[in-house]
Protein backbone atom coordinates (compact mmCIF):
# COMPACT_ATOMS: atom_id res chain seq x y z
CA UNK A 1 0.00 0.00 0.00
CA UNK A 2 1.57 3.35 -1.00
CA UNK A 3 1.80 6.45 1.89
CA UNK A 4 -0.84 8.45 0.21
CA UNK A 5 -3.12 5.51 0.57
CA UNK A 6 -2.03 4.66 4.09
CA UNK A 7 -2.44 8.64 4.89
CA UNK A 8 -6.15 8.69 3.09
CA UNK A 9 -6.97 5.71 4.95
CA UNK A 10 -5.99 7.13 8.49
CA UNK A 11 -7.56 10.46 7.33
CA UNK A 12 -11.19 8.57 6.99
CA UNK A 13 -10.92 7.42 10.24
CA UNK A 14 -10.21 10.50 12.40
CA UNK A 15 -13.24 11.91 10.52
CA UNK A 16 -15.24 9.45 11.65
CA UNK A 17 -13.90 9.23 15.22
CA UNK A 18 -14.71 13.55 15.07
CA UNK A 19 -10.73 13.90 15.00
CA UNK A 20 -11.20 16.63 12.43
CA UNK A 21 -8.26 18.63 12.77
CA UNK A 22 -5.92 15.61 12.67
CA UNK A 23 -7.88 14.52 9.91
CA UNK A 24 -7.69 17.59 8.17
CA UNK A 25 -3.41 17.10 8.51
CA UNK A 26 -3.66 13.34 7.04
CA UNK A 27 -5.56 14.43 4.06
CA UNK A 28 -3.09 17.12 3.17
CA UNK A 29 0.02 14.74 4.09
CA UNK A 30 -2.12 12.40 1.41
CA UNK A 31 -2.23 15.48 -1.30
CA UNK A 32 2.14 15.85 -0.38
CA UNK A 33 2.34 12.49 -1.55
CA UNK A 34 0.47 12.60 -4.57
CA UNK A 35 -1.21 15.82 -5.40
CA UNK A 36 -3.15 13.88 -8.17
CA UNK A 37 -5.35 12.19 -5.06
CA UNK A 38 -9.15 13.61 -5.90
CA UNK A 39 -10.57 11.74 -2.53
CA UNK A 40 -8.30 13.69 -0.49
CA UNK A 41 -8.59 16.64 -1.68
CA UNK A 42 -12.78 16.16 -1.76
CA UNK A 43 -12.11 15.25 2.20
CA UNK A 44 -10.54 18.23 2.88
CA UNK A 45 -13.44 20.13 1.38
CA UNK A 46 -16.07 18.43 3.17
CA UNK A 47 -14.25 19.14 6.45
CA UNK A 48 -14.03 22.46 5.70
CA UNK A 49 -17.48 22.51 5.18
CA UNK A 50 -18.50 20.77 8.11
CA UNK A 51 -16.42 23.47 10.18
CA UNK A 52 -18.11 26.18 8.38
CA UNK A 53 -15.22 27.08 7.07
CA UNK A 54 -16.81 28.29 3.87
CA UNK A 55 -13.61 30.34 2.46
CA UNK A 56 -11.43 27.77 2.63
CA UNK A 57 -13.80 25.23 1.53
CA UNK A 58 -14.86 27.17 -1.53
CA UNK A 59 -10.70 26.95 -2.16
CA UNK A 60 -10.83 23.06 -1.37
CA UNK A 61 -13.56 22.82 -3.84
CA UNK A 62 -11.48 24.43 -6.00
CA UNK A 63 -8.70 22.22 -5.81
CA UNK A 64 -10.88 19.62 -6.71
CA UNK A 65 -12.02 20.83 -9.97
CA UNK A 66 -8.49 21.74 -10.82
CA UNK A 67 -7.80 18.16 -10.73
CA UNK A 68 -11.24 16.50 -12.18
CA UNK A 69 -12.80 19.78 -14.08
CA UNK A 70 -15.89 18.47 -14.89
CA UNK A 71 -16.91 16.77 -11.53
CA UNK A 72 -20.47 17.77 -10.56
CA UNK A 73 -20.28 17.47 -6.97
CA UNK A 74 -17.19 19.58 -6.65
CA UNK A 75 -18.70 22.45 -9.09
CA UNK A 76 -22.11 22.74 -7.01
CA UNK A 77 -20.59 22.57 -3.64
CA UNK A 78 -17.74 25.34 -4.60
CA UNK A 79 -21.32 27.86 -5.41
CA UNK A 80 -22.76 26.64 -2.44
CA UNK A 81 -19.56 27.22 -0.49
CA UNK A 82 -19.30 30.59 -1.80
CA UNK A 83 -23.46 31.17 -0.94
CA UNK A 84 -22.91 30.21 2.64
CA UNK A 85 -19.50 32.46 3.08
CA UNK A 86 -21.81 35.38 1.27
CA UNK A 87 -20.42 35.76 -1.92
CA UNK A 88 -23.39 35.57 -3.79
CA UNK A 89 -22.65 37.46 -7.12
CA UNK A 90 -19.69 34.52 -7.22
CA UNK A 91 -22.33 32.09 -6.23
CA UNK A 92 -24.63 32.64 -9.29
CA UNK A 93 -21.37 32.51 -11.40
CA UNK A 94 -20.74 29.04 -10.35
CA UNK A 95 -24.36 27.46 -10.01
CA UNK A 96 -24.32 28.20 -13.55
CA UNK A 97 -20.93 26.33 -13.84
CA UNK A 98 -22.63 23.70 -11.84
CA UNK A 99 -25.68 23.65 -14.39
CA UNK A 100 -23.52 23.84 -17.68
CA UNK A 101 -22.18 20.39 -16.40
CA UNK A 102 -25.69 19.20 -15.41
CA UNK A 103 -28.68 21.22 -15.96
CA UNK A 104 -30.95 19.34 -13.84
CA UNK A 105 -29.00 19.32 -10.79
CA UNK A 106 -31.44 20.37 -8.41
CA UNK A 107 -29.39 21.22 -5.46
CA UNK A 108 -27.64 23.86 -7.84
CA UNK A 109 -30.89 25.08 -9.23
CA UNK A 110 -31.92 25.40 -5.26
CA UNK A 111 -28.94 27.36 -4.54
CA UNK A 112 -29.12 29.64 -7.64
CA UNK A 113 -32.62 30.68 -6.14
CA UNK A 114 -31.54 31.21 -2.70
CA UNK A 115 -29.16 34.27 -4.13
């Protein structure tokens, strides 16, 4: 089993066990040992999220689509991180990102109408 793997793997647990700061430092230890890891990077998103950390969350988010640029999930929660932190003229801009990769995502078309 490669590091990255053994460092993703340790990072799911301590996010389950509510270890979330230690968790946070095994998924980027994952992303130093291959930067090409999209799982990792989605955790760190997620736990940013789950802070309320919606800055740096809307960056994790970011990350993510810099590695897979087309993935849905990534592209809605990025608007909806940038909602929640009160961005909303950079919301809209990325719900309709979101909806340009699926235009019935409902969750984006939910969040569009909430700016």
């Amino acid at each position: 089993m490669s590091d990255a793997r053994k460092h993703f793997e340790r990072a799911v647990q301590l996010q389950t066990a509510g270890a979330w700061a230690e968790a946070l430092a095994a998924y980027q230890s994952c992303l130093n040992e291959d930067p090409t890891h999209v799982d990792a990077a989605i955790g760190i998103a997620r736990l940013r999220e789950l802070r309320g950390q919606w800055s740096y969350a809307t960056e994790a988010w970011q990350a993510v689509l810099e590695r897979v640029p087309d993935h849905r999930e990534a592209a809605t929660a990025r608007a909806e991180s940038l909602r929640q932190a009160g961005c909303f003229h950079r919301a809209l801009r990325a719900y309709d990102t979101a909806l340009r990769l699926d235009p019935n995502n409902l969750y984006a078309l939910a969040g569009k109408a909430e700016c």
